[in-house]
PDB file of N, CA and C in Angstrom:
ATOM      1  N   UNK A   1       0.834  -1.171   0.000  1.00  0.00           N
ATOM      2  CA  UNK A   1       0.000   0.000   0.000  1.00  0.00           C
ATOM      3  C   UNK A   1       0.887   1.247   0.000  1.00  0.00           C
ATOM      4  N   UNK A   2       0.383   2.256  -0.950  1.00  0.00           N
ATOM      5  CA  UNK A   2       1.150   3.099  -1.486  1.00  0.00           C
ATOM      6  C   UNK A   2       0.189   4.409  -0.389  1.00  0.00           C
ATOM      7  N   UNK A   3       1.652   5.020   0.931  1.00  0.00           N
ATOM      8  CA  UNK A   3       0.804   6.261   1.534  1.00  0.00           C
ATOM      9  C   UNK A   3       1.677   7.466   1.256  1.00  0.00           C
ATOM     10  N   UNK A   4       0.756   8.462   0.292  1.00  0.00           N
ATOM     11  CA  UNK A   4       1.603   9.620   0.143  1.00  0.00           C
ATOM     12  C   UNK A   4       1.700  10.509   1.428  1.00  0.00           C
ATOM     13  N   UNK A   5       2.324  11.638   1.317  1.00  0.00           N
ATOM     14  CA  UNK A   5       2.191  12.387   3.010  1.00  0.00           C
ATOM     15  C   UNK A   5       1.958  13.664   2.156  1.00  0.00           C
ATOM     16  N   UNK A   6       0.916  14.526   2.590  1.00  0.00           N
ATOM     17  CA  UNK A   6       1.124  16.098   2.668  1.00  0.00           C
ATOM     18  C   UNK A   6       1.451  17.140   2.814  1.00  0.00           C
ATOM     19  N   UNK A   7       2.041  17.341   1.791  1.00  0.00           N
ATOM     20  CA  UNK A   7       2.956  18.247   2.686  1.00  0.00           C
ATOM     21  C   UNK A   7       2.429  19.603   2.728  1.00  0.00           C
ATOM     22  N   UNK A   8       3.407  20.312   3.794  1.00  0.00           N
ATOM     23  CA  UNK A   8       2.784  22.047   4.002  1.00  0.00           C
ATOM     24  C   UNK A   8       2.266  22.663   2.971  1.00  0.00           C
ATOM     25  N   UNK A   9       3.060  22.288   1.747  1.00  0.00           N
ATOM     26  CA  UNK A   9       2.433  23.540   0.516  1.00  0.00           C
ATOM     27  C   UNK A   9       0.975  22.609  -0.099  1.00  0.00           C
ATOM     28  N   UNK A  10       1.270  21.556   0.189  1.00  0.00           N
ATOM     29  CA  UNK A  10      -0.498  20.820  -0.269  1.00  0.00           C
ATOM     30  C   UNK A  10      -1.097  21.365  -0.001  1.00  0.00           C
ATOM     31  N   UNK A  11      -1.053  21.439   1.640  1.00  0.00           N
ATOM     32  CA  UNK A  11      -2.350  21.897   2.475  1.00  0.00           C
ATOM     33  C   UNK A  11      -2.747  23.474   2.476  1.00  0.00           C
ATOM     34  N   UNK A  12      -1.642  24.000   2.213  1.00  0.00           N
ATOM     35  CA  UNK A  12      -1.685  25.786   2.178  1.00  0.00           C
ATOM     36  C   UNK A  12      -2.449  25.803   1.000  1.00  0.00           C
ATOM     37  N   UNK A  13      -1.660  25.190  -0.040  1.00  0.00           N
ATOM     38  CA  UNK A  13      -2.534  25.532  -1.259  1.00  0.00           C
ATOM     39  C   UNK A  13      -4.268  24.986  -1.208  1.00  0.00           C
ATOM     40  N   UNK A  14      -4.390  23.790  -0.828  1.00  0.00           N
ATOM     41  CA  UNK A  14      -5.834  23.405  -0.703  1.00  0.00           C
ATOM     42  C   UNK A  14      -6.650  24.439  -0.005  1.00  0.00           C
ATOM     43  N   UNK A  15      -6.361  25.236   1.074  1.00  0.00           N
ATOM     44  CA  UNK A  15      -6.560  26.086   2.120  1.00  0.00           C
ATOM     45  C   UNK A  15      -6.907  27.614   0.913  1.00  0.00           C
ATOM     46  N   UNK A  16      -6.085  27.941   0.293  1.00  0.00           N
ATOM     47  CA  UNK A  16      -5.902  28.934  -1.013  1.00  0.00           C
ATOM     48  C   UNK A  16      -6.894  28.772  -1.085  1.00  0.00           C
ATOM     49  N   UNK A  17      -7.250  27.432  -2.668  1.00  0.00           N
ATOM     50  CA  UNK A  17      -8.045  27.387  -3.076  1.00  0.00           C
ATOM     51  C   UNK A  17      -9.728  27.457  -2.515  1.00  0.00           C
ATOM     52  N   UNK A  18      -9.562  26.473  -1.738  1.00  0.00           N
ATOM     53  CA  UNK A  18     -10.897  26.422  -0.780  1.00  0.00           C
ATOM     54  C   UNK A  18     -11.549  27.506   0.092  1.00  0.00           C
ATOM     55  N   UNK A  19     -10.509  28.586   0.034  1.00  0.00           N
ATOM     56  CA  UNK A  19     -11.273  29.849   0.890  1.00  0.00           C
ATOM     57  C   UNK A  19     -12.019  30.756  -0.001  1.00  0.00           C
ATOM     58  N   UNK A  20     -11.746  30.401  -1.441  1.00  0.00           N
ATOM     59  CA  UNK A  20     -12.470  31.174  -2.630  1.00  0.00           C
ATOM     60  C   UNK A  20     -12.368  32.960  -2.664  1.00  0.00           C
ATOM     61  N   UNK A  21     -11.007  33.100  -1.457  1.00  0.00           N
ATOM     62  CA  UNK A  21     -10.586  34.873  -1.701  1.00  0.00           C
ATOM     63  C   UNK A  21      -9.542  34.336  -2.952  1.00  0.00           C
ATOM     64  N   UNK A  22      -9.812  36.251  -3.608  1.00  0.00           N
ATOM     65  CA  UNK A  22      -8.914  36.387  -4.797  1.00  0.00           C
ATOM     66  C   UNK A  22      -7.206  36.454  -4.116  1.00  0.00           C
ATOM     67  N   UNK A  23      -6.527  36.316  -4.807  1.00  0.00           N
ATOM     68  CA  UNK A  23      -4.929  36.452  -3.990  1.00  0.00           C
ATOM     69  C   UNK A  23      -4.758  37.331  -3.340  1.00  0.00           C
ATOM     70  N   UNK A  24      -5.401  38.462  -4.454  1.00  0.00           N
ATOM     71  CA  UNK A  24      -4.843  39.941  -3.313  1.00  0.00           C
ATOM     72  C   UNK A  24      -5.409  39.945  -1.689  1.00  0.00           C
ATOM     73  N   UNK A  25      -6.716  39.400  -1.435  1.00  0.00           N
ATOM     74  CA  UNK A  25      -7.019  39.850  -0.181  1.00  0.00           C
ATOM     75  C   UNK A  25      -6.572  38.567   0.544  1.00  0.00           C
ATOM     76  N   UNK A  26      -6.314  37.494   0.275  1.00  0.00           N
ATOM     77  CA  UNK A  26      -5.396  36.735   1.041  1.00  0.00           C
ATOM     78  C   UNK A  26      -4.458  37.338   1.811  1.00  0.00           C
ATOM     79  N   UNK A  27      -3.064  37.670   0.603  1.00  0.00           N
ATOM     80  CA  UNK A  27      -2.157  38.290   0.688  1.00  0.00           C
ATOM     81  C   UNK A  27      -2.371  39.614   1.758  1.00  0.00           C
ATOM     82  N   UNK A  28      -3.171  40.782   1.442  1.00  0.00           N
ATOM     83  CA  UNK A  28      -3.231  41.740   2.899  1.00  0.00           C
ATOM     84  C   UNK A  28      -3.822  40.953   3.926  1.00  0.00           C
ATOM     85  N   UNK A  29      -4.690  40.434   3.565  1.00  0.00           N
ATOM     86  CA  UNK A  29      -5.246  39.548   5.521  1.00  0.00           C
ATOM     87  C   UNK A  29      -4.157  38.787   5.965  1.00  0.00           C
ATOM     88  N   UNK A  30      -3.157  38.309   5.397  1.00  0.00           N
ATOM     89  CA  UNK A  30      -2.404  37.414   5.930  1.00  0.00           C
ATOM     90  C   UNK A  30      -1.112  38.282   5.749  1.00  0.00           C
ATOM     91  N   UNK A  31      -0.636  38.949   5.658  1.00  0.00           N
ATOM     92  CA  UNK A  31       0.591  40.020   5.529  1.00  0.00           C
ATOM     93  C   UNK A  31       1.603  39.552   4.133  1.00  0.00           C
ATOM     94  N   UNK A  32       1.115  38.852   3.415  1.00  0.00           N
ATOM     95  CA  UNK A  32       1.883  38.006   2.613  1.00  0.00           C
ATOM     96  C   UNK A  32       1.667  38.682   0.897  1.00  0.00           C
ATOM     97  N   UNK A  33       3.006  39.140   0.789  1.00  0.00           N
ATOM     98  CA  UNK A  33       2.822  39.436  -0.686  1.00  0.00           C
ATOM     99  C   UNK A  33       2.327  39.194  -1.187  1.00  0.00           C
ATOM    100  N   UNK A  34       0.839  39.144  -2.136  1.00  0.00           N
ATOM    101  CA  UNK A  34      -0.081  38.621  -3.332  1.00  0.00           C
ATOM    102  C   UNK A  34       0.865  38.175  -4.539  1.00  0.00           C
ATOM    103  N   UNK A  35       1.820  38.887  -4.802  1.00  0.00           N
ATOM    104  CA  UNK A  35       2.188  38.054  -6.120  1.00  0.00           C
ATOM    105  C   UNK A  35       3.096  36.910  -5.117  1.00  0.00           C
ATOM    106  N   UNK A  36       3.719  37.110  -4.465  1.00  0.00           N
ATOM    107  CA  UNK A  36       4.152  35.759  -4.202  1.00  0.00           C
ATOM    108  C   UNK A  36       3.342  34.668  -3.687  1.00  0.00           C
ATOM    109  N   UNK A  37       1.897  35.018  -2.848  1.00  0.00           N
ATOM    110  CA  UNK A  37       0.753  34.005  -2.905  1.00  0.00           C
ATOM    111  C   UNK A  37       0.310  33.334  -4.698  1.00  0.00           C
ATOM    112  N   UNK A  38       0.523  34.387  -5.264  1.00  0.00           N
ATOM    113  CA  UNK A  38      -0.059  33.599  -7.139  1.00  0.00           C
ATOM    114  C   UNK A  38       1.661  33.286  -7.090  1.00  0.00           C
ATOM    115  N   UNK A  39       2.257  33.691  -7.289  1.00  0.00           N
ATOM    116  CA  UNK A  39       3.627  32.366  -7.751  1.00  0.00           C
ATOM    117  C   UNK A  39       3.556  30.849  -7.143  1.00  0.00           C
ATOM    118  N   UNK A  40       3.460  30.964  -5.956  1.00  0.00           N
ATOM    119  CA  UNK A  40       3.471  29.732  -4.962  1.00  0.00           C
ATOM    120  C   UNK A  40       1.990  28.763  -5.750  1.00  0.00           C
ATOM    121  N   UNK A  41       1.154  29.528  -5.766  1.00  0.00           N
ATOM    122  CA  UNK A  41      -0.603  28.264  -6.761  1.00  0.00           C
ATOM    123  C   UNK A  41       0.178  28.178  -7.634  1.00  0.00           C
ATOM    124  N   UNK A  42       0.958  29.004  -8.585  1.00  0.00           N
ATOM    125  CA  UNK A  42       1.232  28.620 -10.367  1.00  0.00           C
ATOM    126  C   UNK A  42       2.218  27.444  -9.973  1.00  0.00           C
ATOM    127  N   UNK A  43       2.967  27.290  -8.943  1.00  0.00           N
ATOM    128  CA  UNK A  43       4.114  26.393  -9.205  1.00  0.00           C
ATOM    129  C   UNK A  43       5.427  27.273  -9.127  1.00  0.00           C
ATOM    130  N   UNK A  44       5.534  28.201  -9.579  1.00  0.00           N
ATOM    131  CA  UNK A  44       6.709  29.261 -10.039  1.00  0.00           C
ATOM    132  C   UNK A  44       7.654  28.833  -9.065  1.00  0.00           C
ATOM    133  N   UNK A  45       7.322  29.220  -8.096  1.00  0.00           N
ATOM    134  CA  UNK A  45       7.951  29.495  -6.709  1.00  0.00           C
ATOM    135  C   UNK A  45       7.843  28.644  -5.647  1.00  0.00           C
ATOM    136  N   UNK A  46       8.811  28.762  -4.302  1.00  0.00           N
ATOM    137  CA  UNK A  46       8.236  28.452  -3.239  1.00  0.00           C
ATOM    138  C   UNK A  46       7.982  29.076  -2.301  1.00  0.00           C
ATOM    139  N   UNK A  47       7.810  29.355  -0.623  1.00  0.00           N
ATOM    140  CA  UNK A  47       7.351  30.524  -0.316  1.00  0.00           C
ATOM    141  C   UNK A  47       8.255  29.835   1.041  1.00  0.00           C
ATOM    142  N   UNK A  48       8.664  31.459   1.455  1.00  0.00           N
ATOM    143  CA  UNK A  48       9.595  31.017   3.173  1.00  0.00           C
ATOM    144  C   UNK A  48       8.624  30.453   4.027  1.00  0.00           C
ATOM    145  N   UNK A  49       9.293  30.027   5.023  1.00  0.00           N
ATOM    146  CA  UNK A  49       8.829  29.680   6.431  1.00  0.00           C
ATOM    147  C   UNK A  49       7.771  30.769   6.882  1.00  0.00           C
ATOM    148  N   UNK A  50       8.366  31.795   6.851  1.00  0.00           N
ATOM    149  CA  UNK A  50       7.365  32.689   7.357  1.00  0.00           C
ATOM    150  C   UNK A  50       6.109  32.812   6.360  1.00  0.00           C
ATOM    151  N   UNK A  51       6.122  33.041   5.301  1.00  0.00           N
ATOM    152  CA  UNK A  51       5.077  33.347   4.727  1.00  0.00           C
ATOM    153  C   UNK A  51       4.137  32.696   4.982  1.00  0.00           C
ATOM    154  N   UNK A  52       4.413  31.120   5.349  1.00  0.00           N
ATOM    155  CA  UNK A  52       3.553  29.683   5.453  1.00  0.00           C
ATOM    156  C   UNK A  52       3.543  30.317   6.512  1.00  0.00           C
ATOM    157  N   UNK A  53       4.078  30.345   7.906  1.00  0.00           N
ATOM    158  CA  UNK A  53       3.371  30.535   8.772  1.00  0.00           C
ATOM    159  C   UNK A  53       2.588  31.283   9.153  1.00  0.00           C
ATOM    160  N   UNK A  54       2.794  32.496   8.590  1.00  0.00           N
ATOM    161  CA  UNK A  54       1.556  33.719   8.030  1.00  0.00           C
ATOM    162  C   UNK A  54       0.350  32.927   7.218  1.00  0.00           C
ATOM    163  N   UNK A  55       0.257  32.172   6.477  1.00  0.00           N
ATOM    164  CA  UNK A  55      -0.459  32.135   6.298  1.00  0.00           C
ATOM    165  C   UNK A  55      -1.413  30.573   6.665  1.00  0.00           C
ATOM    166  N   UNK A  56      -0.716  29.834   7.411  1.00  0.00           N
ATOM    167  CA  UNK A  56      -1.169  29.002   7.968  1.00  0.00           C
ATOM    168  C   UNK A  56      -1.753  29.660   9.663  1.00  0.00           C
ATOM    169  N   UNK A  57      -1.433  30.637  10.016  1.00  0.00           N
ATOM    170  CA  UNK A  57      -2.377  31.186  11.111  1.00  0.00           C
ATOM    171  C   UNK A  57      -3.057  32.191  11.081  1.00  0.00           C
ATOM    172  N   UNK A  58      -3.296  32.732   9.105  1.00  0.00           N
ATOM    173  CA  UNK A  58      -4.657  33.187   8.604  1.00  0.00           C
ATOM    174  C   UNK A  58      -5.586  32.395   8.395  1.00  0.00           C
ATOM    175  N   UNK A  59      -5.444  31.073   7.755  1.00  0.00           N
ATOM    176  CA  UNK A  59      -6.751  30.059   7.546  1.00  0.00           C
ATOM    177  C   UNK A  59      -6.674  28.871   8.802  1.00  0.00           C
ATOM    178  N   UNK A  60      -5.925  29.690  10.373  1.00  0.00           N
ATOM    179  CA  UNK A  60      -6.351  28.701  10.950  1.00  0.00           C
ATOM    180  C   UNK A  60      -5.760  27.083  11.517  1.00  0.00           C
ATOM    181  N   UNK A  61      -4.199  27.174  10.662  1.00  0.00           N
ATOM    182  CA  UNK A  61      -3.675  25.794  10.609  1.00  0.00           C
ATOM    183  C   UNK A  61      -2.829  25.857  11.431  1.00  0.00           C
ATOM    184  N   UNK A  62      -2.266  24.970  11.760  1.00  0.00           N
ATOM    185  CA  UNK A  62      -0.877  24.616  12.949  1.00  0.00           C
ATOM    186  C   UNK A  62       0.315  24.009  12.251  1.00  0.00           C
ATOM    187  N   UNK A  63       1.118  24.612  12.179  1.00  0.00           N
ATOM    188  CA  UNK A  63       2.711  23.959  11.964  1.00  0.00           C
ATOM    189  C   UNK A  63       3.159  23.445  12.761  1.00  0.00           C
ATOM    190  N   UNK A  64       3.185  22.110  12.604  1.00  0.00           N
ATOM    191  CA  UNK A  64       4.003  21.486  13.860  1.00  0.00           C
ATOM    192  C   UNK A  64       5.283  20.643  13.626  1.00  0.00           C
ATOM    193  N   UNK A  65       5.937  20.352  14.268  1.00  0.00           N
ATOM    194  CA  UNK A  65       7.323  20.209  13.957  1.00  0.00           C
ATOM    195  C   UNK A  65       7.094  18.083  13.883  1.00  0.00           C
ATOM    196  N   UNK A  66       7.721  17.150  12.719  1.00  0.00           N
ATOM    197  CA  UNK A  66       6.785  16.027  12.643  1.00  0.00           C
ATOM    198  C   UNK A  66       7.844  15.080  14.217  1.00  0.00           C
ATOM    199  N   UNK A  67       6.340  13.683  14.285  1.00  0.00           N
ATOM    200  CA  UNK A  67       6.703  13.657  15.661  1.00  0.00           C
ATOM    201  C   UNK A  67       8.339  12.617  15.068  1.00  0.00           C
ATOM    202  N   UNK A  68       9.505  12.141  15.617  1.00  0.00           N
ATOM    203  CA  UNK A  68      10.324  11.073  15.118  1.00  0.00           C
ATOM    204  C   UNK A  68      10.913  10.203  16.575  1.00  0.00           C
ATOM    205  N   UNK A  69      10.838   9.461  16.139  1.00  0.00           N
ATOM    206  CA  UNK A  69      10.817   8.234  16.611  1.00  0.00           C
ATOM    207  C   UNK A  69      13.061   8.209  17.182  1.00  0.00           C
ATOM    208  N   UNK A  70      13.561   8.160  18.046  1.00  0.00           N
ATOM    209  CA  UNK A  70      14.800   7.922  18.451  1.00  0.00           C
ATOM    210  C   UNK A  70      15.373   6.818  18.320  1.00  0.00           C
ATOM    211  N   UNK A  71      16.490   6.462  17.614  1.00  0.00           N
ATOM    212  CA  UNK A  71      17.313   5.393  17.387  1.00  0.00           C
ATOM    213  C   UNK A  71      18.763   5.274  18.267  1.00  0.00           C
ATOM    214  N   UNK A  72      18.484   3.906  18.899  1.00  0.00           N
ATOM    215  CA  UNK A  72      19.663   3.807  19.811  1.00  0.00           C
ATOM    216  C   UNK A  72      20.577   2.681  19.359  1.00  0.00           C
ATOM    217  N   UNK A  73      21.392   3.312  20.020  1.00  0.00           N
ATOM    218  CA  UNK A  73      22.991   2.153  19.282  1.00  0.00           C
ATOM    219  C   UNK A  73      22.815   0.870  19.625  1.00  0.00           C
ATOM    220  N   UNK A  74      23.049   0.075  19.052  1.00  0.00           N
ATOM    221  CA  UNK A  74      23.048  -1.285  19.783  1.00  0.00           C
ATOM    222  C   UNK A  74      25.064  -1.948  19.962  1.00  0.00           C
ATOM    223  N   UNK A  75      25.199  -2.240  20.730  1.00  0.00           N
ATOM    224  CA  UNK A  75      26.616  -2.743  20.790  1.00  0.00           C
ATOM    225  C   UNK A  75      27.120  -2.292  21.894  1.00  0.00           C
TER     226      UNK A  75
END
């Protein structure tokens, strides 16, 4: 069984799309440049840390750091 994982820009972008604002008012509600919100949907680009986190605590989302599992020496 084949499990893909989601990543941050999936979900930002699904979040984009699904809020049905035009870029620009994304971009001022969320402090985030509008053309770099439309580069990041076209593909063009990618967008910093911050911007995601700007705009993952405009529509609401949580960045969380993923959980990992510790590997110990054996010997």
């Amino acid at each position: 069984m084949l499990v893909t994982m989601r990543t941050i820009s999936d979900i930002l972008k699904e979040a984009i799309v699904d809020s049905g604002l035009p870029h620009r008012q994304i971009g001022l509600r969320a402090g985030v440049n509008r053309i770099s919100v439309m580069r990041f949907m076209r593909g063009d680009t990618s967008i910093t840390l911050e911007q995601a986190e700007r705009l993952a605590e405009f529509f609401g989302l949580s960045l969380m750091p993923k959980e990992t599992t510790k590997r110990t020496r054996k010997g």
